[in-house]
C-alpha atoms as a PDB file:
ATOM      1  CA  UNK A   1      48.928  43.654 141.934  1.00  0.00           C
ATOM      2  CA  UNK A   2      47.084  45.184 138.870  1.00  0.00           C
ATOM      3  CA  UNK A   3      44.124  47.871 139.527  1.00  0.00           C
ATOM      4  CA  UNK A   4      41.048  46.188 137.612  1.00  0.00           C
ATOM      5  CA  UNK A   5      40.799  47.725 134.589  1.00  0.00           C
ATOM      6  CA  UNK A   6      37.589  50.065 134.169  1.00  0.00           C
ATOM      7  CA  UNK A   7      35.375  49.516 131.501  1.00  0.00           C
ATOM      8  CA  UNK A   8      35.286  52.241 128.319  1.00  0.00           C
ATOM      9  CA  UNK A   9      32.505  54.372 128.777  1.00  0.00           C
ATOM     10  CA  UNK A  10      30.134  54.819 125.738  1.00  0.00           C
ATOM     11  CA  UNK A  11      30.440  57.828 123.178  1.00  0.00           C
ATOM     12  CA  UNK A  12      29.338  61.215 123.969  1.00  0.00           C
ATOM     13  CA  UNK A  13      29.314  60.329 127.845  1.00  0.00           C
ATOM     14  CA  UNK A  14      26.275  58.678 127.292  1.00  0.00           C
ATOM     15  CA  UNK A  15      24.417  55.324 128.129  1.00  0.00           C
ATOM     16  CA  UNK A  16      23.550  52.740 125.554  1.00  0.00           C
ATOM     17  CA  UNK A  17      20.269  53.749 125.742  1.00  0.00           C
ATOM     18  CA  UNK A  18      19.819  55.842 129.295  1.00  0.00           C
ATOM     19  CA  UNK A  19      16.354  57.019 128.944  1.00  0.00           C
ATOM     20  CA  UNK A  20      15.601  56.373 125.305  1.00  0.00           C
ATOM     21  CA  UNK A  21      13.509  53.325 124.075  1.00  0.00           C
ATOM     22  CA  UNK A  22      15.078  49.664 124.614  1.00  0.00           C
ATOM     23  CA  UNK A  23      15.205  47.593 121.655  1.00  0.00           C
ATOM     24  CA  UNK A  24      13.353  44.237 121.720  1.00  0.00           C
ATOM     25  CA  UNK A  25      14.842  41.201 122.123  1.00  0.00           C
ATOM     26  CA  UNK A  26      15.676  38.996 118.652  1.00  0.00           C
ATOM     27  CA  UNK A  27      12.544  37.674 117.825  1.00  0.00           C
ATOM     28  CA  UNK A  28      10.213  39.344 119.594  1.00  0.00           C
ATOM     29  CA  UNK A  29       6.520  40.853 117.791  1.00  0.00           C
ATOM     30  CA  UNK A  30       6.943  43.480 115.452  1.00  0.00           C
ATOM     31  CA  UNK A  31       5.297  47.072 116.375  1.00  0.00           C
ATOM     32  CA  UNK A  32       1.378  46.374 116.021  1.00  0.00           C
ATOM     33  CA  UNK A  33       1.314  42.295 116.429  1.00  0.00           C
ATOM     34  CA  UNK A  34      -1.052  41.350 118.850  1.00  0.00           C
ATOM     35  CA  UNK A  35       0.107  38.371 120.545  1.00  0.00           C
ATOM     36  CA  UNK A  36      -1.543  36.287 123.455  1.00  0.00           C
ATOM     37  CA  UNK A  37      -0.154  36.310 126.719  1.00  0.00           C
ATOM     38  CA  UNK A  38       1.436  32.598 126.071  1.00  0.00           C
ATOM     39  CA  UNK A  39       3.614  34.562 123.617  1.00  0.00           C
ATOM     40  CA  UNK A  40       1.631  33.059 120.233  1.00  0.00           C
ATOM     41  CA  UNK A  41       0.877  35.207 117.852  1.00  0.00           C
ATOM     42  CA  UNK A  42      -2.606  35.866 118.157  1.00  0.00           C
ATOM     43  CA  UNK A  43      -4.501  37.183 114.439  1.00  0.00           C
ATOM     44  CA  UNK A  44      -6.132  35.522 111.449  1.00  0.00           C
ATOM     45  CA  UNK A  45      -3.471  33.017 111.409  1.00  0.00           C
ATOM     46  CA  UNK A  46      -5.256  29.946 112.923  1.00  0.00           C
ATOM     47  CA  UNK A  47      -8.726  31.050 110.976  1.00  0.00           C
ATOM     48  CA  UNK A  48      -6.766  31.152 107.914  1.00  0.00           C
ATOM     49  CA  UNK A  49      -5.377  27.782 108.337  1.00  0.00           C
ATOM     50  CA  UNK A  50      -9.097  26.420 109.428  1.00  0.00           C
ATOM     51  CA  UNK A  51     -10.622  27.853 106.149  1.00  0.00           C
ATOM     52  CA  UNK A  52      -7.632  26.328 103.749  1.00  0.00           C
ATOM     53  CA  UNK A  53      -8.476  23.200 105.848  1.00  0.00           C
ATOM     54  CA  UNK A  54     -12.260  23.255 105.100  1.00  0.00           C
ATOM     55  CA  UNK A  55     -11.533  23.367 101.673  1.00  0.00           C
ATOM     56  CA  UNK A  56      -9.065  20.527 101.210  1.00  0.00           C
ATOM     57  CA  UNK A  57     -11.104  18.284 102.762  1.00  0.00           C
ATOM     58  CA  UNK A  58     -14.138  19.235 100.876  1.00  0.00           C
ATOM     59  CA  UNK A  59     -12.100  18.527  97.375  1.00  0.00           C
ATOM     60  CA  UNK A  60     -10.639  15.534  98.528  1.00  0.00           C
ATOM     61  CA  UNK A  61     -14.492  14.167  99.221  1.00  0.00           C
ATOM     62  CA  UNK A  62     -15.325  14.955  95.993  1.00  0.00           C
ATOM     63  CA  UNK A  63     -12.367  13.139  94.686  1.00  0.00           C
ATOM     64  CA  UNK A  64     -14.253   9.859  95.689  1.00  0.00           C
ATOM     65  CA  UNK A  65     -16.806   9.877  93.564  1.00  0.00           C
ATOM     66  CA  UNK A  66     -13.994   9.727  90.546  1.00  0.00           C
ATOM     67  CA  UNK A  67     -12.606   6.732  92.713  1.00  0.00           C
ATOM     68  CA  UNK A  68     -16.207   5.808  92.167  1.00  0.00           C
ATOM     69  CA  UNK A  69     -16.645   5.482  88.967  1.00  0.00           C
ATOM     70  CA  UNK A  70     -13.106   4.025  88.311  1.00  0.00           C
ATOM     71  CA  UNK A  71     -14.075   1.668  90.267  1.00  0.00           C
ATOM     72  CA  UNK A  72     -17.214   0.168  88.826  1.00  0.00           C
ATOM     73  CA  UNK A  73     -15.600   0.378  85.185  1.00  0.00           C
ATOM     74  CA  UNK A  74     -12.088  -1.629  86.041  1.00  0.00           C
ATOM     75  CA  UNK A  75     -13.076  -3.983  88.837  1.00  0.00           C
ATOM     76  CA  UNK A  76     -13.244  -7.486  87.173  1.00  0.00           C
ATOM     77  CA  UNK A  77     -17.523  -8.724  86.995  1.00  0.00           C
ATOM     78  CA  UNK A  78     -18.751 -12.251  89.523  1.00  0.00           C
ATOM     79  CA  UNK A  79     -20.153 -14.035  87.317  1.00  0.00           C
ATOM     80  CA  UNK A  80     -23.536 -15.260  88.298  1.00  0.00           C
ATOM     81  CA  UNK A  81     -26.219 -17.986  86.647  1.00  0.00           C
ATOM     82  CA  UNK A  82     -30.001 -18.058  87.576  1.00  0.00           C
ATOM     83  CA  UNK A  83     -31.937 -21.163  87.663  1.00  0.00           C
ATOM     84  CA  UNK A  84     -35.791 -21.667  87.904  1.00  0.00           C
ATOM     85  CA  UNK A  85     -36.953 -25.152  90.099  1.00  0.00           C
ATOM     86  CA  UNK A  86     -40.319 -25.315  91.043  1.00  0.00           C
ATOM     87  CA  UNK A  87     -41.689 -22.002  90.782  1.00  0.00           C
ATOM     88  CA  UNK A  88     -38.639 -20.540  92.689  1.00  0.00           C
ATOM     89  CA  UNK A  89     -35.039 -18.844  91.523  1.00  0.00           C
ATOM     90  CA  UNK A  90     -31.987 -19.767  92.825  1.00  0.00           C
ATOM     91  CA  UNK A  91     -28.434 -17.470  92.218  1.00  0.00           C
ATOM     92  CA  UNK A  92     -25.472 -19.173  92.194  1.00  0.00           C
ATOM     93  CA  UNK A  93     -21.764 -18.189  91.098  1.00  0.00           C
ATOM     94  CA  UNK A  94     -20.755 -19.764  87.911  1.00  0.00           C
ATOM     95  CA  UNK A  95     -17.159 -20.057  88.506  1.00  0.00           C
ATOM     96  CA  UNK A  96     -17.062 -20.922  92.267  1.00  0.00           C
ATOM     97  CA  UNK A  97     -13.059 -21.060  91.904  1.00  0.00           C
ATOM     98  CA  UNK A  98     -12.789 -17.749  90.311  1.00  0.00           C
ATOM     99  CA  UNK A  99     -10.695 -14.969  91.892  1.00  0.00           C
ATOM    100  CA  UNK A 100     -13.146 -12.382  90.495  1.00  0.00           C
ATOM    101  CA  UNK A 101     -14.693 -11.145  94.323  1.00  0.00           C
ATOM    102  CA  UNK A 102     -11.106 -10.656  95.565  1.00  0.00           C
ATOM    103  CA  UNK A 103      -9.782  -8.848  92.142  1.00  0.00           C
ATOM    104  CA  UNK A 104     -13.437  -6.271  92.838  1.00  0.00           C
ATOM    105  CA  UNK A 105     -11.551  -5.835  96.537  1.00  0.00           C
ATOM    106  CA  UNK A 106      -7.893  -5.402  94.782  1.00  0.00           C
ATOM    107  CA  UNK A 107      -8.939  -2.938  92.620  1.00  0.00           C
ATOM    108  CA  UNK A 108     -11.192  -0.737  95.037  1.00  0.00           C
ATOM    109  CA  UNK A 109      -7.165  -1.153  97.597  1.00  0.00           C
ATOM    110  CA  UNK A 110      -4.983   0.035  94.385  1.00  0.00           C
ATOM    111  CA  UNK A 111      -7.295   3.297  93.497  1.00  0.00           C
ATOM    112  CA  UNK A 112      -7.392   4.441  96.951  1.00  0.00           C
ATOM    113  CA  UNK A 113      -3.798   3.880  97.248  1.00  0.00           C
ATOM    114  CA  UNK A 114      -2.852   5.984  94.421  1.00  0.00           C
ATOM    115  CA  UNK A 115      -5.685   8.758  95.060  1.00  0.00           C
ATOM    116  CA  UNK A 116      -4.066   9.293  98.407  1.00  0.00           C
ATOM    117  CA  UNK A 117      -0.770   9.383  97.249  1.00  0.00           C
ATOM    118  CA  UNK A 118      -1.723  12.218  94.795  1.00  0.00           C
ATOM    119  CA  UNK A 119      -3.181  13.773  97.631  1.00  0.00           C
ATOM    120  CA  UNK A 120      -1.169  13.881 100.345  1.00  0.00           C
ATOM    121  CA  UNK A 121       1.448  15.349  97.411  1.00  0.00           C
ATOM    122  CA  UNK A 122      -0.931  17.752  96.124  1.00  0.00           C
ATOM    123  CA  UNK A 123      -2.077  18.797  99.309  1.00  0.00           C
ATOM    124  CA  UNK A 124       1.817  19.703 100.257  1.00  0.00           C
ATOM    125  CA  UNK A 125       2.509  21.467  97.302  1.00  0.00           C
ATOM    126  CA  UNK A 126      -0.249  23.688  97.651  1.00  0.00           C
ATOM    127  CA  UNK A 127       0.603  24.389 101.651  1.00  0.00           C
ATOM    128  CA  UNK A 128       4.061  23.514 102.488  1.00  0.00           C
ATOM    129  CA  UNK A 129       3.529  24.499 105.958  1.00  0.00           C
ATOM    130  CA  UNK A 130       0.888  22.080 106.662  1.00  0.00           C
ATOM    131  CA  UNK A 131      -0.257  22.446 110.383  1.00  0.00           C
ATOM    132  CA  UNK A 132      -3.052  20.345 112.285  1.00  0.00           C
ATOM    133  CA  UNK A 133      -6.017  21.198 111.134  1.00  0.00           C
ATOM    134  CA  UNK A 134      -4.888  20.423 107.813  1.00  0.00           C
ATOM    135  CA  UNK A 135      -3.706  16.998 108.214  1.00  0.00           C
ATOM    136  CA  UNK A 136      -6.814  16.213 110.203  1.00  0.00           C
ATOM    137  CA  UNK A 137      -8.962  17.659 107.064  1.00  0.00           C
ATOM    138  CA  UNK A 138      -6.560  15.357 105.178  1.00  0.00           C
ATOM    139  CA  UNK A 139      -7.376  12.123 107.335  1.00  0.00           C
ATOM    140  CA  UNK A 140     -11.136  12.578 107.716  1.00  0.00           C
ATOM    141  CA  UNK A 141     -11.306  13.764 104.006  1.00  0.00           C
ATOM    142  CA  UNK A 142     -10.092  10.652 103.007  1.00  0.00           C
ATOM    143  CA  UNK A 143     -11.916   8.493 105.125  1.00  0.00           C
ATOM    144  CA  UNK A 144     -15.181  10.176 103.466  1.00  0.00           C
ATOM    145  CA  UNK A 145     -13.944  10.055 100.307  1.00  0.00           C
ATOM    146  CA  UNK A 146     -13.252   6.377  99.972  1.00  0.00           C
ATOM    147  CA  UNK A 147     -17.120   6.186 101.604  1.00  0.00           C
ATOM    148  CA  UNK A 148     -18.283   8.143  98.914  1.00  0.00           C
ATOM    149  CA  UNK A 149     -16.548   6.098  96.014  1.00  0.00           C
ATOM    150  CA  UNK A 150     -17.770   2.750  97.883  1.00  0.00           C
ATOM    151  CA  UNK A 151     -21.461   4.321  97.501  1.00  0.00           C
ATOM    152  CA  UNK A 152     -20.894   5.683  94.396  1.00  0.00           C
ATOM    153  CA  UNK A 153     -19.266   2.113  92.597  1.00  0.00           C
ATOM    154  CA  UNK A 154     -22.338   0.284  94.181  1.00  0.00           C
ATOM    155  CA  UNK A 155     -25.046   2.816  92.982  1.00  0.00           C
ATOM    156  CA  UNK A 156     -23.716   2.520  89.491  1.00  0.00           C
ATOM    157  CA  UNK A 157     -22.865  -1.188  89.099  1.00  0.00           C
ATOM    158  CA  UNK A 158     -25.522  -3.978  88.852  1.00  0.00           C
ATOM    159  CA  UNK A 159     -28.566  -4.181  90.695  1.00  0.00           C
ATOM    160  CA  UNK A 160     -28.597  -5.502  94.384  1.00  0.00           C
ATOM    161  CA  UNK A 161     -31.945  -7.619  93.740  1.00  0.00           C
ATOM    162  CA  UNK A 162     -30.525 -10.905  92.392  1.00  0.00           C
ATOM    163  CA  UNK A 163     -33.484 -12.458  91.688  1.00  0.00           C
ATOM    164  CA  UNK A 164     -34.734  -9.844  89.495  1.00  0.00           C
ATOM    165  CA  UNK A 165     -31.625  -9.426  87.997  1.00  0.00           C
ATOM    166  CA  UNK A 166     -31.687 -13.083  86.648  1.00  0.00           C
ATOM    167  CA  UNK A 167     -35.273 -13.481  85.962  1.00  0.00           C
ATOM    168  CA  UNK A 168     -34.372 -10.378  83.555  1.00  0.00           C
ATOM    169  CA  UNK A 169     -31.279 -11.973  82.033  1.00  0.00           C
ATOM    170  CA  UNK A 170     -33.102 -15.655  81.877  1.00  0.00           C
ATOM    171  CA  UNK A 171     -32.367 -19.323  83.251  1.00  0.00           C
ATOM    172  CA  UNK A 172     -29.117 -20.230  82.749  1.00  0.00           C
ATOM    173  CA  UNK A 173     -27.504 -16.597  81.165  1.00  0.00           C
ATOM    174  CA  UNK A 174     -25.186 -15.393  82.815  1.00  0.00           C
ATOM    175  CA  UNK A 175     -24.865 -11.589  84.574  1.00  0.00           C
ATOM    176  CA  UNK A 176     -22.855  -9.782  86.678  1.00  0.00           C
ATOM    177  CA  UNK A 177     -23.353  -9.480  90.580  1.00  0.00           C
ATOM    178  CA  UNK A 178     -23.228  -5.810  92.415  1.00  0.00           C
ATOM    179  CA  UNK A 179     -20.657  -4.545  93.335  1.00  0.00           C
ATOM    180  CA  UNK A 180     -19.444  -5.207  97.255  1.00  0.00           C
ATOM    181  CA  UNK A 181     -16.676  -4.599  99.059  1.00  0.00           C
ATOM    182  CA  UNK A 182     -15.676  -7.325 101.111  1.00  0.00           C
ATOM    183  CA  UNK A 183     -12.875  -5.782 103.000  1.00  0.00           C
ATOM    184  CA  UNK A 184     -14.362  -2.830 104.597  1.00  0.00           C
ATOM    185  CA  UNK A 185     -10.853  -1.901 105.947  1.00  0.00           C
ATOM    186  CA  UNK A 186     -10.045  -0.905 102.316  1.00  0.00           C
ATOM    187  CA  UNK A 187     -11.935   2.075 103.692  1.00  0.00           C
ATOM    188  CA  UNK A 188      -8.946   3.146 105.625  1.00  0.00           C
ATOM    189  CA  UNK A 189      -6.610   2.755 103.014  1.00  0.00           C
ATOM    190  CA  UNK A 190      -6.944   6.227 101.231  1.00  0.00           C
ATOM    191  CA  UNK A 191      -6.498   8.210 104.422  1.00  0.00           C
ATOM    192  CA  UNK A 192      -3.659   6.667 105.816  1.00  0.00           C
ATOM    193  CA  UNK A 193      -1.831   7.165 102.231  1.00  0.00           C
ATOM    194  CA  UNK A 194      -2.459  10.573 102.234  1.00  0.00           C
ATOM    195  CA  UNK A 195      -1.640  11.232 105.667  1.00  0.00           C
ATOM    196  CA  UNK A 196       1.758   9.191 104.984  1.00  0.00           C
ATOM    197  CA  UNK A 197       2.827  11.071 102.031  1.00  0.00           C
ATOM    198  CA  UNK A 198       2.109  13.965 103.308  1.00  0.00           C
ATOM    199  CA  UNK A 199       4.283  13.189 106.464  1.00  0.00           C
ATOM    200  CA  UNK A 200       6.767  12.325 104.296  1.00  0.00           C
ATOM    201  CA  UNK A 201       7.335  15.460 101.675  1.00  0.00           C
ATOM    202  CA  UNK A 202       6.973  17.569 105.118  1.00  0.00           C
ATOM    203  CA  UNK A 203       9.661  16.092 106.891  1.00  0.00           C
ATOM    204  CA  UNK A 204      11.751  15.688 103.806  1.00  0.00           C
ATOM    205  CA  UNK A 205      11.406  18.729 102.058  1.00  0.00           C
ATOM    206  CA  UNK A 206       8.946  20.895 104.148  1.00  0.00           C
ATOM    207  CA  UNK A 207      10.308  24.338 105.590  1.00  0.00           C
ATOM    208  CA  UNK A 208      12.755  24.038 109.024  1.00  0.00           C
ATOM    209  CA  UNK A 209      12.627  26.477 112.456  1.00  0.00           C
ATOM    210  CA  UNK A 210      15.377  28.941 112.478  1.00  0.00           C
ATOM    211  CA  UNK A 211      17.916  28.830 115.154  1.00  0.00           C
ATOM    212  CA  UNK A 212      16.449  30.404 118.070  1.00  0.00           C
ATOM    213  CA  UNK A 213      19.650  31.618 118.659  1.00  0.00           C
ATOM    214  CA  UNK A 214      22.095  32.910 115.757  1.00  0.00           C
ATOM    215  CA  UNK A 215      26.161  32.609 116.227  1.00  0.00           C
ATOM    216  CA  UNK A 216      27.589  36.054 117.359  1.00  0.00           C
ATOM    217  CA  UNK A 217      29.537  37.773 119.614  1.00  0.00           C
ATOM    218  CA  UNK A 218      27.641  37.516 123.190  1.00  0.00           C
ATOM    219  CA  UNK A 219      29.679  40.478 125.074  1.00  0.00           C
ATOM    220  CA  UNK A 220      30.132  44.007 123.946  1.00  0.00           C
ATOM    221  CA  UNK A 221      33.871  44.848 122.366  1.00  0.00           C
ATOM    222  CA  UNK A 222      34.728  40.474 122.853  1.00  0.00           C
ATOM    223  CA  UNK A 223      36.332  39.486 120.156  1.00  0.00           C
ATOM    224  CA  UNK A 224      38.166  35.748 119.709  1.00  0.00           C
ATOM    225  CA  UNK A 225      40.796  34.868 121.852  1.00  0.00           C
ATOM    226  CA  UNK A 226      40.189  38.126 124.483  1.00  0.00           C
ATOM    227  CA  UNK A 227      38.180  38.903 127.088  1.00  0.00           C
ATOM    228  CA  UNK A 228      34.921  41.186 126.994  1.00  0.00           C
ATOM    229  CA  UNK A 229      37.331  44.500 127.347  1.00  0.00           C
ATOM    230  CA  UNK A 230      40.368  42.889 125.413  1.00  0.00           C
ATOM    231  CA  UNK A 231      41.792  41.320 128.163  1.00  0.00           C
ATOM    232  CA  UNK A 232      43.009  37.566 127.536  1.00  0.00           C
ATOM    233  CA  UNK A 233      39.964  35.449 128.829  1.00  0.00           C
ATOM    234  CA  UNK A 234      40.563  33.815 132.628  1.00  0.00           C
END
């Protein structure tokens, strides 16, 4: 039978740290961090992140009035011809087998696509660390946005009063109808680009958690293949 073997006592006779401060845990707040009593880290932090919020979503609104205007100067013009009988005007589209209405829909669907796209990638590179409240400035920014552009393209393309508009042009000249966007769920099409992209670059390329734990010796004096005071391990 072998007497257990007693452990080494520190140097100087001392204790580790008898009556002397105890260091804090790996990861814990450094000296004068407040922190809420669920451990978060309680300061400007979620403020800051509010305010860069605010802000994206305000210059992705504003983006949609460019969307606007791109839109009323590429989407394709529906034909329309006026006719006079009996004292009244009738509107009628001159090519009834025309893909001109869909093309006005296509066109509105391809900006949006590619202004959330830039966004949602612009939007990363500018805060690689994201967090909710900017994604949901990203969503709702969007959604706005592509209301904005739909306003805006209508407000600067023809004139919603078809009758005036072809008693102006003349019976039998031809003119362009307004603008109108027949698929309204184009509307969503911006936001949920942006939001994808954006979910994309962050899970591809945005920053990772640290180990909560880092490898290293767990006992005091272990060392591979031995026990925590040299001893072979049971």
């Amino acid at each position: 039978m072998t007497a257990p073997l007693t452990p080494p006592p520190p140097p100087n006779g001392h204790s580790s740290y008898p009556d002397g401060p105890v260091p804090p845990p790996a990861g814990d707040p450094a000296p004068g961090t407040a922190y809420d009593p669920d451990g978060e880290q309680d300061g400007p932090g979620m403020l800051t992140e509010v305010r860069q919020a605010v802000v994206a979503g305000v210059a992705v609104v504003l983006c949609g009035a460019l969307l606007g205007v791109l839109w009323w100067r590429l989407a394709p013009a529906l034909p329309l011809v006026g006719d006079e009988s009996g004292g009244n005007w009738v509107v009628y589209v001159k090519d009834s087998e025309g893909e001109q209405a869909i093309g006005v829909d296509a066109t509105f669907i391809l900006l949006a696509l590619a202004f959330g796209a830039l966004c949602g990638a612009v939007v990363f590179l500018l805060r690689r660390h994201g967090g909710v409240p900017l994604v949901v400035s990203l969503g709702v920014g969007g959604l706005l946005a592509s209301l904005l552009a739909w306003r805006v393209g209508v407000w600067l393309g023809p004139t919603q009063d078809l009758i005036a508009h072809a008693r102006q042009a003349g019976k039998g000249v031809t003119f362009a109808a307004p603008l109108k966007l027949r698929a309204k769920g184009a509307l969503l099409v911006w936001p949920l680009a942006a939001l994808l992209v954006h979910l994309g670059l962050t899970g591809l390329f945005g920053p990772r958690d640290p180990e909560p734990f880092p490898p290293g010796p767990t006992t005091l004096g272990e060392a591979p293949g031995q026990g925590p005071y040299g001893d072979p391990p049971a």
